[in-house]
Protein backbone atom coordinates (compact mmCIF):
# COMPACT_ATOMS: atom_id res chain seq x y z
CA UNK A 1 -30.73 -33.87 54.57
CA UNK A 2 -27.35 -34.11 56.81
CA UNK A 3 -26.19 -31.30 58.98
CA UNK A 4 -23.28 -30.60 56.68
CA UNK A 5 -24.72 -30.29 53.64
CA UNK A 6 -27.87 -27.55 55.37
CA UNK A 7 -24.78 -25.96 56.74
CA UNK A 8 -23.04 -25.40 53.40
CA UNK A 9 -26.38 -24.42 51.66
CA UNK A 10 -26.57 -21.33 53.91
CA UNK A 11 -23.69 -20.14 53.24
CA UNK A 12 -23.73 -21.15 49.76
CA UNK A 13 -26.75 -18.64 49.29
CA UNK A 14 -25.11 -15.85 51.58
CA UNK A 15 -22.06 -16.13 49.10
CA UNK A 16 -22.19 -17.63 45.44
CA UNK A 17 -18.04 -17.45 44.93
CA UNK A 18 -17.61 -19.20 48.73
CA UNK A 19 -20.00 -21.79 47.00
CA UNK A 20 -18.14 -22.59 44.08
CA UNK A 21 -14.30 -22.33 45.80
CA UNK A 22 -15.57 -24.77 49.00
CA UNK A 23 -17.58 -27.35 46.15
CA UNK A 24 -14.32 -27.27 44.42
CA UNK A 25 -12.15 -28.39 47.27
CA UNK A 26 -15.19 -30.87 48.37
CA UNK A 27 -14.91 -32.55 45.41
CA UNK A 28 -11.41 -32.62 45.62
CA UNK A 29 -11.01 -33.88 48.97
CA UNK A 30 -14.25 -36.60 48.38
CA UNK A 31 -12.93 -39.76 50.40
CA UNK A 32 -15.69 -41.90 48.85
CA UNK A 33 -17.14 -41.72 45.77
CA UNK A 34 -21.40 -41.02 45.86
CA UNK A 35 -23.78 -43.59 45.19
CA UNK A 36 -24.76 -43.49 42.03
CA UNK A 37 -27.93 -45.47 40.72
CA UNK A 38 -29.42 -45.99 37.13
CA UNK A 39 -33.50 -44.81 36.52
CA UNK A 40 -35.65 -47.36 35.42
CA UNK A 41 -35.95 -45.80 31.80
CA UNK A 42 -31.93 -46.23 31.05
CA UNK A 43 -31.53 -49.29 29.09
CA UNK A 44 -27.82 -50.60 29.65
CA UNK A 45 -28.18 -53.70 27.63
CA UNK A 46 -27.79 -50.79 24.57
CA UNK A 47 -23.97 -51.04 23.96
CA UNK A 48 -23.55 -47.68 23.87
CA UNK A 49 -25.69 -46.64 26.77
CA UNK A 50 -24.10 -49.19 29.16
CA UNK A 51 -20.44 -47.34 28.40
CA UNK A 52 -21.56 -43.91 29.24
CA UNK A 53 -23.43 -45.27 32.61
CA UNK A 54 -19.79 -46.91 33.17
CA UNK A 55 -18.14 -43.87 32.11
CA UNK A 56 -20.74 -41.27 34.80
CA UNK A 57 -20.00 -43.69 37.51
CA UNK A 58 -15.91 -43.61 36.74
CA UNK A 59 -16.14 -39.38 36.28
CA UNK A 60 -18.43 -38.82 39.52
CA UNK A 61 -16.47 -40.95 41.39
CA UNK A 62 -13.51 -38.61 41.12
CA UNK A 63 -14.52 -35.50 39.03
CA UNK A 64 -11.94 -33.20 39.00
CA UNK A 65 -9.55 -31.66 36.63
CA UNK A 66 -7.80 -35.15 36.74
CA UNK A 67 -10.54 -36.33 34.73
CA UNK A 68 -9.26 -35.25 31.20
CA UNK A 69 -5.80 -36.61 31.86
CA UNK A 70 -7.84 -40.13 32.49
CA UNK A 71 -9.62 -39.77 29.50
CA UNK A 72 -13.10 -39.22 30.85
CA UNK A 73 -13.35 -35.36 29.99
CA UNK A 74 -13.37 -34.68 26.41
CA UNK A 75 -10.03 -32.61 25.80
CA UNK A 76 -11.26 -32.21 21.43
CA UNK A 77 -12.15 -28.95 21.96
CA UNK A 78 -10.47 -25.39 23.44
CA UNK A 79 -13.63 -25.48 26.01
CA UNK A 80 -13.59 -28.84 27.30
CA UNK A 81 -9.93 -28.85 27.70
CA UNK A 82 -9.28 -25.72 29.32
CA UNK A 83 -12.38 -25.01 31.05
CA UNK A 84 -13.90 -28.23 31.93
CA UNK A 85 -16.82 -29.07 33.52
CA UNK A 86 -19.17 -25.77 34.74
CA UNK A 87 -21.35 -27.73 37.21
CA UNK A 88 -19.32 -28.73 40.07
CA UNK A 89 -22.32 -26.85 42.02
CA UNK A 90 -24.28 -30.19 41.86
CA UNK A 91 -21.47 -32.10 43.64
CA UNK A 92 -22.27 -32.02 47.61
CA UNK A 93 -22.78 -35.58 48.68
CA UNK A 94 -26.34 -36.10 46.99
CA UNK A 95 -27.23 -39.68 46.14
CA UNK A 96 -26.82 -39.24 41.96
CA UNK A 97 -29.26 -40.92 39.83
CA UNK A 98 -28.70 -40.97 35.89
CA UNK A 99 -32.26 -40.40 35.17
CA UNK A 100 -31.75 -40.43 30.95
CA UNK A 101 -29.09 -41.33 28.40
CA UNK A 102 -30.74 -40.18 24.78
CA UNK A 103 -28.87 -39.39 21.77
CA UNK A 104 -28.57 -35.45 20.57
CA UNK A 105 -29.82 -35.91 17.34
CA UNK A 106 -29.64 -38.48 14.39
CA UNK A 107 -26.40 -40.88 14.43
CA UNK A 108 -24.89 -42.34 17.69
CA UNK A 109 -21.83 -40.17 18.29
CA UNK A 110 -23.56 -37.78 21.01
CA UNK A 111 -25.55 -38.24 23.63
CA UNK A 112 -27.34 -36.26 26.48
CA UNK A 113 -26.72 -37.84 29.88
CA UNK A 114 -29.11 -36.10 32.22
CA UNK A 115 -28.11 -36.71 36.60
CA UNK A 116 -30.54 -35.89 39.46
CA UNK A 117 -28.94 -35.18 42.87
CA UNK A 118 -31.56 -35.80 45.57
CA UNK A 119 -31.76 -37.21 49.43
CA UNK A 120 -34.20 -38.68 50.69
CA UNK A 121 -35.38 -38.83 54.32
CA UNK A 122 -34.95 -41.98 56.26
CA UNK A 123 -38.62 -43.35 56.13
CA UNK A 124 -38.55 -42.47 52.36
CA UNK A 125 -41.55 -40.15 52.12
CA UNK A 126 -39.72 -36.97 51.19
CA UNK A 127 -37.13 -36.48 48.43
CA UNK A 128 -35.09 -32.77 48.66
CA UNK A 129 -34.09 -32.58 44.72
CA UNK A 130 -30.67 -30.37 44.67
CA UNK A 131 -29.56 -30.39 41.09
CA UNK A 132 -30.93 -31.98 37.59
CA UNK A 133 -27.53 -31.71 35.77
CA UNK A 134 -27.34 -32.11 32.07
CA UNK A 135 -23.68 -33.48 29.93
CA UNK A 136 -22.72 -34.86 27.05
CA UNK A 137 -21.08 -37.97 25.89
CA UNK A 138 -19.38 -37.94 23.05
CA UNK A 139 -18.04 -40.54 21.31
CA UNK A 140 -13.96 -40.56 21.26
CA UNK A 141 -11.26 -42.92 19.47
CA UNK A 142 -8.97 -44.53 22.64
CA UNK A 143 -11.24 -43.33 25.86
CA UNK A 144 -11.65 -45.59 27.90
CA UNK A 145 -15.55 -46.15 27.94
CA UNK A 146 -15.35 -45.36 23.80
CA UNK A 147 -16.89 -41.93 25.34
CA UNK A 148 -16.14 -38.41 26.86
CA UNK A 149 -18.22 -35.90 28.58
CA UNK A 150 -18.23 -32.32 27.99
CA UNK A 151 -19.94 -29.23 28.74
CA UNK A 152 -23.19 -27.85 27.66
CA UNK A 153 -22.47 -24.12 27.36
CA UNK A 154 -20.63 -24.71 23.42
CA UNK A 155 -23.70 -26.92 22.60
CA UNK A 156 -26.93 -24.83 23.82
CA UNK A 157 -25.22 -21.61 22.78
CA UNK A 158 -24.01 -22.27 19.57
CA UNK A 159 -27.16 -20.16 17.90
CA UNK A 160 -27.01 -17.51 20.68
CA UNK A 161 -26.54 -13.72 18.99
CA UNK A 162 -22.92 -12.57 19.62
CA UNK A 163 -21.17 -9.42 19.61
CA UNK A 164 -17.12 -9.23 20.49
CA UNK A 165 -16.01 -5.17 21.94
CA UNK A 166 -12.04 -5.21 22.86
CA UNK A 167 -11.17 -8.58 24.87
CA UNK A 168 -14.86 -9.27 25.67
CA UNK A 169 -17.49 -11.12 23.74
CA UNK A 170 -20.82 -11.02 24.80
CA UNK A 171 -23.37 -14.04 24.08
CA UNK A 172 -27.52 -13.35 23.87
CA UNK A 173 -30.27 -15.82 24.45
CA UNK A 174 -33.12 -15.21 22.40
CA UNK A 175 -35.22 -12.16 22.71
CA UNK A 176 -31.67 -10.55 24.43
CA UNK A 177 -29.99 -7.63 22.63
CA UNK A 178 -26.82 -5.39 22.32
CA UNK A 179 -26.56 -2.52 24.99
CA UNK A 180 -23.86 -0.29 23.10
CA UNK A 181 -23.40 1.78 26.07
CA UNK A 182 -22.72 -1.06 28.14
CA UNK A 183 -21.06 -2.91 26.13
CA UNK A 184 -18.47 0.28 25.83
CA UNK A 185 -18.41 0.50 29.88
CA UNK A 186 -17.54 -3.03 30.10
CA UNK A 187 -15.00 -3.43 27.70
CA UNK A 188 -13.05 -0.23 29.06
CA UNK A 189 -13.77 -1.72 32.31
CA UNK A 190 -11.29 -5.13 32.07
CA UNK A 191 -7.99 -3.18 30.55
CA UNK A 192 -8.70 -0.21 33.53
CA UNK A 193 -9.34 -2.86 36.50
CA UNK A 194 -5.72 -4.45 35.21
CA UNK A 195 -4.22 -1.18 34.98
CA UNK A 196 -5.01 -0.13 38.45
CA UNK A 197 -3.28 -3.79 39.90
CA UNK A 198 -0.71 -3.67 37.30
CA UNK A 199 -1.20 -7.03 36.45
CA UNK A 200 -1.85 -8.62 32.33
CA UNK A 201 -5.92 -8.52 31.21
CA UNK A 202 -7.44 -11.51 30.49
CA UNK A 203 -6.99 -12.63 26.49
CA UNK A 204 -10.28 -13.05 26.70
CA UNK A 205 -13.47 -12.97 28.24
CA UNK A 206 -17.20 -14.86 27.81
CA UNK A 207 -20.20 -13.23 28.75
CA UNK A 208 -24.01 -15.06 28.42
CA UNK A 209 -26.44 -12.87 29.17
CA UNK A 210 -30.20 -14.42 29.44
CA UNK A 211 -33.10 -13.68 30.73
CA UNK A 212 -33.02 -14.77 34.39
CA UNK A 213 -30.15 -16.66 36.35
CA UNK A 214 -32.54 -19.80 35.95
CA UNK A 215 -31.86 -19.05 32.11
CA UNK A 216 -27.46 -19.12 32.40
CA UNK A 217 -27.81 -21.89 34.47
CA UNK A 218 -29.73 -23.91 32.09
CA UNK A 219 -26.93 -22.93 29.63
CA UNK A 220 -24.10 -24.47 31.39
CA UNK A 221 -25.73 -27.97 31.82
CA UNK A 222 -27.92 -27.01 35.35
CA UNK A 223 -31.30 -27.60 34.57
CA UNK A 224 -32.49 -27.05 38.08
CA UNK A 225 -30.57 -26.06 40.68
CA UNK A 226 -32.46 -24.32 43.84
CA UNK A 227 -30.26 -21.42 44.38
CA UNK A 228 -31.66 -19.62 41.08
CA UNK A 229 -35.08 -19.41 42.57
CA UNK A 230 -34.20 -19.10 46.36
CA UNK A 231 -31.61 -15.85 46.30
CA UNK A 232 -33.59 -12.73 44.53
CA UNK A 233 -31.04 -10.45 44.64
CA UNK A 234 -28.82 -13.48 42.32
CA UNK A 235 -27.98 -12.71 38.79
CA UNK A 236 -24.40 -13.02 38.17
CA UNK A 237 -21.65 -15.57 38.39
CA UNK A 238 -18.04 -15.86 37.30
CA UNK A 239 -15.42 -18.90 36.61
CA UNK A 240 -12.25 -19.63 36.04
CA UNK A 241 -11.29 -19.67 32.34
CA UNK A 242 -12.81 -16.52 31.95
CA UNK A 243 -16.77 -16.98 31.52
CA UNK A 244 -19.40 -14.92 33.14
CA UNK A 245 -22.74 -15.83 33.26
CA UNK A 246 -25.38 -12.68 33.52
CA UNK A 247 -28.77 -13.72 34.05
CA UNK A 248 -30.21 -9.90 35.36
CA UNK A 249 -31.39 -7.99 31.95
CA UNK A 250 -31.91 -4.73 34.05
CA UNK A 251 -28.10 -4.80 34.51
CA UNK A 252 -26.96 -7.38 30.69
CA UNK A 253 -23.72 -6.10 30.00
CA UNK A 254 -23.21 -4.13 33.15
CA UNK A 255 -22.42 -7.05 35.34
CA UNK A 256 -19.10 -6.03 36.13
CA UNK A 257 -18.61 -7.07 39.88
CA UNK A 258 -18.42 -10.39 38.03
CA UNK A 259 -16.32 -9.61 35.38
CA UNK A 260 -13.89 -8.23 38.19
CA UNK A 261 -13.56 -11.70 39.74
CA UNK A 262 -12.44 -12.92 36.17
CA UNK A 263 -10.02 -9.83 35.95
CA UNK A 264 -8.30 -10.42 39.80
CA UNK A 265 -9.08 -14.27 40.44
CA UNK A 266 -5.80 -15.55 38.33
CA UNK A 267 -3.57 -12.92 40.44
CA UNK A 268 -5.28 -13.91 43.77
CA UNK A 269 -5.89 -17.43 43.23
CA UNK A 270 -6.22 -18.24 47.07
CA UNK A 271 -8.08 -15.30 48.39
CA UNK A 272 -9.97 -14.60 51.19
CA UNK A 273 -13.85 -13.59 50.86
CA UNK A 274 -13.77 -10.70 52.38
CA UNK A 275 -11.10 -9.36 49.80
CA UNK A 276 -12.60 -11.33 46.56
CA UNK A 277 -16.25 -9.37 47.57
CA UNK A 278 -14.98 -6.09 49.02
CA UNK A 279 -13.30 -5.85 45.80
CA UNK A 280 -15.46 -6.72 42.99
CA UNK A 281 -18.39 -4.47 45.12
CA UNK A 282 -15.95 -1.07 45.54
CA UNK A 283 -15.22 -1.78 41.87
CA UNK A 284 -18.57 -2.99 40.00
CA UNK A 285 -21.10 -2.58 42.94
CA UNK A 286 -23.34 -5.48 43.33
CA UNK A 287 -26.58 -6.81 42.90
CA UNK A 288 -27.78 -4.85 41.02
CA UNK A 289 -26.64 -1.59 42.87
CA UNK A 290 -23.86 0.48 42.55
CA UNK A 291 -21.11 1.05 44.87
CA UNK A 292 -22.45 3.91 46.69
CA UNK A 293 -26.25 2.50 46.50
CA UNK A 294 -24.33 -0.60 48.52
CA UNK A 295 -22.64 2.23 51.11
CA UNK A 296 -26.10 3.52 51.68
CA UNK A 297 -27.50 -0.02 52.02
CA UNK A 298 -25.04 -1.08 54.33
CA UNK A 299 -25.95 2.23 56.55
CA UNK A 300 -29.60 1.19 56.54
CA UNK A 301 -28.63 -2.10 57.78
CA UNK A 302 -27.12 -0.68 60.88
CA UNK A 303 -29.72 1.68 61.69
CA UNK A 304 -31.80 -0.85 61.68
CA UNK A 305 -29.94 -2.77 63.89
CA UNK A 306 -28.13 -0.11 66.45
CA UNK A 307 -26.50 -3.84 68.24
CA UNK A 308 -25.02 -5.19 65.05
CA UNK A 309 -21.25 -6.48 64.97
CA UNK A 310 -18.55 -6.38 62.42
CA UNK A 311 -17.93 -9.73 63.40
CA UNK A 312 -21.52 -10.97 62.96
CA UNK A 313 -21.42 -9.49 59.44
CA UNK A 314 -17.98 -11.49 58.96
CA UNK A 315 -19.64 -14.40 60.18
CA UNK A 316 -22.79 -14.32 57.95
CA UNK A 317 -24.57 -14.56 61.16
CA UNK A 318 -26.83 -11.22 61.91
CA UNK A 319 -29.72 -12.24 63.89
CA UNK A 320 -32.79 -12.87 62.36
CA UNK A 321 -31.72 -11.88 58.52
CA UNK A 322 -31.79 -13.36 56.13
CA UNK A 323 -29.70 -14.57 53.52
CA UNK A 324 -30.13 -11.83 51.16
CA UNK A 325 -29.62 -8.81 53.72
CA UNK A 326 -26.34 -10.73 55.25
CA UNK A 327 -24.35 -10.54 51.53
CA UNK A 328 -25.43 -7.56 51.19
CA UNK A 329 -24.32 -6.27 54.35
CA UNK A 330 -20.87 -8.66 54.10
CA UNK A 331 -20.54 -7.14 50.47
CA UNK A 332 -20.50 -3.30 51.54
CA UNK A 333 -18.38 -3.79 54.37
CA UNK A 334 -15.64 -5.69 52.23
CA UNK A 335 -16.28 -2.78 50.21
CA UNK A 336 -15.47 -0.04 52.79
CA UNK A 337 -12.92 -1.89 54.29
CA UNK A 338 -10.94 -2.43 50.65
CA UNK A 339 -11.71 1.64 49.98
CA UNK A 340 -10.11 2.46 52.80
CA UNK A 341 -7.23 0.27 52.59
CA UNK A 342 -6.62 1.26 49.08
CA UNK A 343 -6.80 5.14 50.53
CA UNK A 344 -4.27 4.67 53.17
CA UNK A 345 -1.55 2.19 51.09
CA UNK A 346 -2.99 1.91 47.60
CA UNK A 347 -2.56 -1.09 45.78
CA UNK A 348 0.59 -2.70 48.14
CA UNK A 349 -2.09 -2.34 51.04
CA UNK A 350 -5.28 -4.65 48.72
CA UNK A 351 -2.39 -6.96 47.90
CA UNK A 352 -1.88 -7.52 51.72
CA UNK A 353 -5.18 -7.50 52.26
CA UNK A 354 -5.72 -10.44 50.03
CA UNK A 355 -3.53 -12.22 51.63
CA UNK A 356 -5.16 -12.40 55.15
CA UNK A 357 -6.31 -15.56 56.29
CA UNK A 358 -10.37 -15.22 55.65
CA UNK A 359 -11.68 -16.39 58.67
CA UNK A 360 -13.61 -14.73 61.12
CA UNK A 361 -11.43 -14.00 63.99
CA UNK A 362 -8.34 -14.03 61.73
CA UNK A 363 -9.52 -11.27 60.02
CA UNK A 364 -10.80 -9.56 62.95
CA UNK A 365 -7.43 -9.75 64.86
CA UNK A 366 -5.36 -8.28 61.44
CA UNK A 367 -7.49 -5.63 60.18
CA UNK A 368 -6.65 -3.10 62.79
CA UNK A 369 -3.15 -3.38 61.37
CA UNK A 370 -4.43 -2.96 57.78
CA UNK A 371 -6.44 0.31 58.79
CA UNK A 372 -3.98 2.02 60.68
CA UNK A 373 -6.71 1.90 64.05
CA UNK A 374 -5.17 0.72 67.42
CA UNK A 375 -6.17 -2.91 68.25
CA UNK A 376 -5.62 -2.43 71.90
CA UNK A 377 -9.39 -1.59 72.39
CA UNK A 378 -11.57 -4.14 71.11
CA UNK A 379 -14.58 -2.00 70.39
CA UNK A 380 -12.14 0.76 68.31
CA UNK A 381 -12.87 -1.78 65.14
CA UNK A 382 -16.81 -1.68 65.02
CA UNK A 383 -17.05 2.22 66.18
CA UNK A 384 -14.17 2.37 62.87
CA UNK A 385 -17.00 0.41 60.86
CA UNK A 386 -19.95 2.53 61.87
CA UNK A 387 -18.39 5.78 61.53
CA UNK A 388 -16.77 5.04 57.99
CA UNK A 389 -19.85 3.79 56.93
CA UNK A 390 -21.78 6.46 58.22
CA UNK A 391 -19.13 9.00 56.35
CA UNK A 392 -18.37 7.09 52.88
CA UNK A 393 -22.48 6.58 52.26
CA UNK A 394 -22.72 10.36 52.18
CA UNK A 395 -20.39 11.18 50.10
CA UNK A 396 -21.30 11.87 46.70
C-alpha cells in the first residue's frame, strides 16, 4: 500500500467528515483515471453486461457530480439526481475490479454491479481489500451505455419501518424500533440548532438507523469497508443532501452531532475541522457521550498526559494514542474552544471561527485573537486550554 494512501487512512479514522470532504476533492482532482479490471466470472460477450462494464469504466474514470450531466448517473429519481452517489469512500487510488454484474430480479432492466478496491504488494502475495462497493445499473432510454447507475440506499431500504416527526424521517432496519422520546429530542433539535445561527432548517432530513455502522454502510452500497470494524467508538455519519446514517442502537434517534453537520454544513460549506467538530460535539456531544461526558474525557486525557500540546491534539498526532483517543481528544477541544467563543461573541464570533483556515499552525496563530488571550506568549494558548478544560468539565 503507497505512503499516501496509509497516510490518508489515519486520518480518515481519526476524523470520518475529514474523510469524506478530502475523498471528495481526491476524486475531483484524480489526474488519471484507476485501473480498472473485469473478474473472471463477468461475461462481457452478454450484450447487456458488456455496456455496464463500459459504462463502470467511463463513471470511475471521472466520478463526480459531472457524471449525471454525462448521462452515466441515473437522474429518474429525486435521490439519484440530487444526492448521487453515497460511496465516494471507496475512491482512494485502489486498483478496481468489477467482481459481478447479475440482474436484481426477473427481466433485464436492473442489475447489481458489485467493485472490489484492493492493492496488492509488489511480489503479489498479499492483497489489502479496502472497499467491496455495491451499484446499480439501470437500464435508461438515450444514456450512453443504454444504462445508469444509482444508489443503493432507495433499493435496500425500500421495506425498512419508517416514522416521519416535524422535518425528520427516521428509517429502521429490521428488528429496529421507534424511540418516541428521541424521536421528540431530535426533531426539536433541527428547528432550535437553525434558530440559534439564524439560518433556514433543512426541508428535510433522512435518518437510517441499523444495528451497527457495518449495518448503514451495507445500506448505502458499502458492503465492506474497513473503517466500520477498525474505529469502535464509530456509529454515525452525515452527507450532503440531508441523510444521516446511525448505526449505534444505544444512541438510534439520538445521533444528533450528526444531524448538526446536516443542519450547519449548507451555511458553512468550506469549513474548517476544528469548527465542523467543535460544533456538532458542544451541540450533540459525540460518540456516544454527551457534551459534558466529552469535557470530562478530554480532562482525563490530559492528566494522563501532563506534556500534551494543543497543537499535537490539532495535529492528530499525541504520542502513542491511538486513533480513537486522538478524535476524542480533537472533538472536546473543538468543543471548548467553540463554547468559549460563542460566550465571549456569540454567534458573529462561531461564524468567524468557521472561517479560519483549518490547518494546524493557521489555527494556532488566529485563535488567540478569537479568545480574547494575548498571543505574545506562546505558552498563554495551552495553559488557556488546560485551565478551561479543567473549569468547563466541572461544571454541572
Amino acid at each position: 500500500m503507497s505512503q499516501h494512501i496509509l497516510r490518508f487512512r489515519r486520518l480518515a479514522l481519526a476524523s470520518p467528515i475529514l474523510a469524506v470532504s478530502l475523498i471528495a476533492a481526491q476524486v475531483d482532482a484524480q489526474q488519471a483515471p484507476p485501473t480498472v479490471s473485469v473478474s473472471f466470472g463477468v461475461d462481457t460477450t452478454i450484450t447487456d453486461v458488456g455496456s455496464i462494464v463500459r459504462l463502470v469504466r467511463a463513471y470511475l474514470a471521472k466520478p463526480d457530480s459531472s457524471a449525471r450531466s454525462r448521462g452515466l448517473w441515473s437522474t429518474a429519481t429525486d435521490f439519484n439526481r440530487l444526492v448521487g452517489d453515497l460511496t465516494t469512500e471507496a475512491y482512494q487510488g485502489f486498483p478496481a475490479t468489477i467482481v459481478s454484474v447479475a440482474s436484481d430480479g426477473p427481466g433485464d432492466s436492473v442489475y447489481v454491479v458489485r467493485v472490489l478496491y484492493a492493492q496488492g504488494d509488489s511480489a503479489g502475495t498479499r492483497i489489502s481489500p479496502l472497499a467491496l462497493q455495491r451499484l446499480y445499473a439501470v437500464r435508461e432510454s438515450g444514456a450512453p451505455f443504454g444504462f445508469a447507475l444509482a444508489g443503493a440506499l432507495p433499493r435496500l431500504t425500500r421495506e425498512w419501518e419508517r416514522r416521519t416527526e416535524g422535518r425528520v424521517t427516521y428509517w429502521y432496519a429490521p428488528g429496529q424500533h421507534p424511540d418516541p422520546v428521541k424521536i421528540s429530542h431530535t426533531s426539536t433539535f433541527v428547528d432550535s440548532v437553525a434558530e440559534l445561527f439564524h439560518i433556514a432548517p433543512p426541508s428535510h432530513i433522512d435518518m437510517y438507523l441499523g444495528r451497527s455502522y457495518e449495518e448503514v454502510e451495507r445500506a448505502i452500497g458499502l458492503d465492506f469497508f474497513p473503517e466500520a470494524s477498525a474505529d469502535r467508538g464509530r456509529g454515525g455519519r452525515a452527507f450532503p443532501g440531508a441523510i444521516v446514517l446511525a448505526g449505534n442502537p444505544a444512541v438510534g434517534e439520538g445521533y444528533v452531532h450528526e444531524v448538526a453537520h446536516v443542519i450547519l454544513g449548507p451555511t458553512f460549506p468550506n469549513r474548517n475541522r476544528l469548527f465542523a467538530e467543535g460544533v456538532a460535539t458542544w451541540l450533540g456531544g459525540s460518540r456516544g457521550r454527551t457534551t459534558q461526558e466529552m469535557y470530562a474525557r478530554l480532562r482525563q486525557i490530559q492528566t494522563a498526559r501532563p506534556a500534551l500540546t494543543l497543537s499535537q491534539v490539532l495535529s492528530n498526532d499525541i504520542p502513542d494514542a491511538q486513533a480513537e483517543e486522538m478524535t476524542e481528544a480533537f472533538y472536546a477541544t473543538g468543543a471548548v474552544i467553540v463554547d468559549s467563543v460563542y460566550r465571549r461573541a456569540r454567534i458573529a464570533g462561531l461564524r468567524a471561527l468557521a472561517q479560519l483556515n483549518g490547518d494546524p499552525k493557521s489555527l494556532l496563530a488566529a485563535l488567540p485573537g478569537q479568545l480574547g488571550i494575548s498571543n505574545s506568549d506562546p505558552s498563554a494558548l495551552d495553559r488557556w486550554w488546560r485551565s478551561q478544560v479543567t473549569k468547563i468539565s466541572a461544571a454541572r
